[in-house]
Protein backbone atom coordinates (compact mmCIF):
# COMPACT_ATOMS: atom_id res chain seq x y z
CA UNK A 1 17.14 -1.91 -16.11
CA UNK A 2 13.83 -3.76 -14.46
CA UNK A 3 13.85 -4.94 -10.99
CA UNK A 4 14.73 -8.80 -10.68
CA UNK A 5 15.40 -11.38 -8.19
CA UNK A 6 18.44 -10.48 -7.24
CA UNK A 7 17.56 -6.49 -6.43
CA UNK A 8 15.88 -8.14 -3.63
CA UNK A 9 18.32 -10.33 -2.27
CA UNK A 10 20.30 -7.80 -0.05
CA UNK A 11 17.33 -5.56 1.18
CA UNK A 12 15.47 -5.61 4.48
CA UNK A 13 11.19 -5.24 4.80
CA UNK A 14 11.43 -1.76 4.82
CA UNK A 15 12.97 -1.25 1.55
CA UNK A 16 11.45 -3.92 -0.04
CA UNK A 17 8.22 -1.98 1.19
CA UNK A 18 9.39 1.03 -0.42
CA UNK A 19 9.34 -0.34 -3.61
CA UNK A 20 6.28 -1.86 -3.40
CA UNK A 21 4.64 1.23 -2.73
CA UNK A 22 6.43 3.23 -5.60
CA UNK A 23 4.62 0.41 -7.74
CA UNK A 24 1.46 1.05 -6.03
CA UNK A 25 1.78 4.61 -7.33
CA UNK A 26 2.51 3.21 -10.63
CA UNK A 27 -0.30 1.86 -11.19
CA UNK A 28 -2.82 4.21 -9.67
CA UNK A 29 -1.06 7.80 -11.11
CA UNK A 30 -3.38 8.33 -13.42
CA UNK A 31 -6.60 7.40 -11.53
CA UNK A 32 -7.32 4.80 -13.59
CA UNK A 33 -6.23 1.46 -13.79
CA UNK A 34 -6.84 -0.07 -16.88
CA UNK A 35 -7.41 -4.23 -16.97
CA UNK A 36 -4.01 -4.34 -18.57
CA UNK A 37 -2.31 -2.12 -16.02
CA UNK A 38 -3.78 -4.15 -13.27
CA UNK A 39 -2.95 -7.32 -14.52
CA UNK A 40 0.85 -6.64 -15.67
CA UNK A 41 1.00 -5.42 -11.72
CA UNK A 42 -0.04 -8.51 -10.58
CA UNK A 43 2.34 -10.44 -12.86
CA UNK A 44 5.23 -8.09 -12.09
CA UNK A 45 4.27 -8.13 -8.25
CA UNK A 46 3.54 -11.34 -7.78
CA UNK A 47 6.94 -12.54 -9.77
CA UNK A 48 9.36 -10.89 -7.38
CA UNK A 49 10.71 -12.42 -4.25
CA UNK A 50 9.14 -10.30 -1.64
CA UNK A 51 9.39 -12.23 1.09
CA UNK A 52 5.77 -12.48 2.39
CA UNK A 53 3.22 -14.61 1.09
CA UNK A 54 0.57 -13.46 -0.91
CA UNK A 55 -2.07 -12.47 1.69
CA UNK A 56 0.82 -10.77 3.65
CA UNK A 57 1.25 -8.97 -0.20
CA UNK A 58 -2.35 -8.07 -0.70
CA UNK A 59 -2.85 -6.32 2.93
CA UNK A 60 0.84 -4.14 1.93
CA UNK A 61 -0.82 -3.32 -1.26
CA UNK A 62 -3.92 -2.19 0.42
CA UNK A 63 -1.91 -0.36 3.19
CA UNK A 64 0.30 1.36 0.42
CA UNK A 65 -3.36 2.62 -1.41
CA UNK A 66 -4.27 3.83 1.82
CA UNK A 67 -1.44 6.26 3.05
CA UNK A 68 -1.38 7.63 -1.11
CA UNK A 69 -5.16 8.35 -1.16
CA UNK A 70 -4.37 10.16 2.83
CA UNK A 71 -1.72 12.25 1.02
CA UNK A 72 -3.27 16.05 -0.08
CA UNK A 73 -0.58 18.78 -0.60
CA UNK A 74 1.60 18.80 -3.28
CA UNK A 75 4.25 18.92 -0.35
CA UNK A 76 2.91 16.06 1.39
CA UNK A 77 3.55 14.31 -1.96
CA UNK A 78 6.94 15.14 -2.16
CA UNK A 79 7.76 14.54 1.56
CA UNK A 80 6.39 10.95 0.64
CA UNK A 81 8.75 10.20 -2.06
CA UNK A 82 11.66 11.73 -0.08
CA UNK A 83 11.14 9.41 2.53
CA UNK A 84 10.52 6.34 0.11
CA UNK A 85 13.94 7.38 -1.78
CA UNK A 86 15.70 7.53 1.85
CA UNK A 87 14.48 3.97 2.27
CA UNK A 88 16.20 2.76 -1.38
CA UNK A 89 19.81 2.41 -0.20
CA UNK A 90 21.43 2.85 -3.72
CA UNK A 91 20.75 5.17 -6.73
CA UNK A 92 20.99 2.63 -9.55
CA UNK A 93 18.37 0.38 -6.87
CA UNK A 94 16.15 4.05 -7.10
CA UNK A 95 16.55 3.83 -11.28
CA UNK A 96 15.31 0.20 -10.99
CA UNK A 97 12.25 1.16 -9.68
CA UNK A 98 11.41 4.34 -11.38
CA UNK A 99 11.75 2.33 -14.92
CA UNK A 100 9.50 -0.68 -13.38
CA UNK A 101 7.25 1.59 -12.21
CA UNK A 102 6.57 3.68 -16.15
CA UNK A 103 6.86 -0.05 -17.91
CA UNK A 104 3.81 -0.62 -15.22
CA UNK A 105 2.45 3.01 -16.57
CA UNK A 106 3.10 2.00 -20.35
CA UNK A 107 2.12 -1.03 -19.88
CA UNK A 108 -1.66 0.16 -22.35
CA UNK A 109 0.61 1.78 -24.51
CA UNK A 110 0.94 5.05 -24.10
CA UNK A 111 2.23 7.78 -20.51
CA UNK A 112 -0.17 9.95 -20.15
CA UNK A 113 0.34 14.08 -18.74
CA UNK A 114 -0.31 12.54 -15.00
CA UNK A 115 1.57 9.28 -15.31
CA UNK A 116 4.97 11.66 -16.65
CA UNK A 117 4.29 13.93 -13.75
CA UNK A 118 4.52 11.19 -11.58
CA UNK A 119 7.76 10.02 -13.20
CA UNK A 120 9.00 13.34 -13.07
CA UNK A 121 7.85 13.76 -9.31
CA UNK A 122 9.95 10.46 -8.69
CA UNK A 123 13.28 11.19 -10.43
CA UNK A 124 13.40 14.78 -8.70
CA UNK A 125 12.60 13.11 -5.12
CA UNK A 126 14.85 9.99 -5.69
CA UNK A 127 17.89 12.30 -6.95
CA UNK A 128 18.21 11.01 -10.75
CA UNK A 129 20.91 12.73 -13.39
CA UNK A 130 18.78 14.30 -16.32
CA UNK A 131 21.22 12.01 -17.71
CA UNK A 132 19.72 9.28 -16.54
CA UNK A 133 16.38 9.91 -17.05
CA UNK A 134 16.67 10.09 -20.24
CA UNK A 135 18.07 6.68 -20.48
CA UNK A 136 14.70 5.21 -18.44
CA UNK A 137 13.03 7.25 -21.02
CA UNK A 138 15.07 5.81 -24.05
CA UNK A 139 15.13 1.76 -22.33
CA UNK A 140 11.03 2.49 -21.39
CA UNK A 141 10.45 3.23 -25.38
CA UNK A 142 12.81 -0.14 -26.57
CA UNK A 143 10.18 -2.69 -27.52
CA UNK A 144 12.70 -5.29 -25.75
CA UNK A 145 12.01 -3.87 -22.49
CA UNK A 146 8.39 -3.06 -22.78
């Protein structure tokens, strides 16, 4: 259910920036980023084919921390991940990145209230079956996976 190589073979910048950015939130929901959050990002990050080099990668990140700290409103946060889901061109692609983003979450152990809110927030704006969220849920709690 993680996002590989080969999510990334068929998609164009814009999409691949969309994921990016739903990692970004990932790993900031919470408002703290523990040392073993930040580091699992950078091995997750830095292991996918992106298509930029790594200085490219590092001003996207800082971009993508930018426009999330700009956004206010609870409807200016859902606007956001409308438009990022827009940009994902298939649902199972969406479920991808909603489970890479909680393993990024879990990643110290545990989801906190504001990390599952975030989740939440995500699988609402990107369209996801209860259904389905359940089986994130289910594949996110598998110690294979984590």
């Amino acid at each position: 259910m993680k996002l590989d190589a080969a999510d990334f073979t068929a998609l164009e910048d814009p999409e691949r920036l969309a994921i990016l950015e739903a990692l970004v939130v990932g790993v900031i929901a919470d408002g703290q980023i523990t040392a073993t959050e930040s580091r699992h990002f950078d091995e997750l990050v830095l292991g996918l084919p992106w298509g930029f080099d790594r200085a490219v990668l590092g001003v996207m990140i800082q971009g993508a921390h930018e426009r999330l700290a700009g956004l206010k409103t609870p409807v200016e946060i859902h606007d956001y991940l409308v438009k990022l889901a827009h940009r994902l061109p298939s649902e199972a692609l969406r479920e991808k990145v909603i489970f890479t983003m909680a393993r990024l979450m879990y990643s110290d152990g545990e989801l906190n209230r504001a990390e599952k809110n975030v989740v939440g927030a995500f699988a609402v704006a990107f369209g996801i079956p209860s259904d389905r969220v359940a089986a994130i849920n289910d594949a996110l709690h598998r110690r294979d996976s984590v």
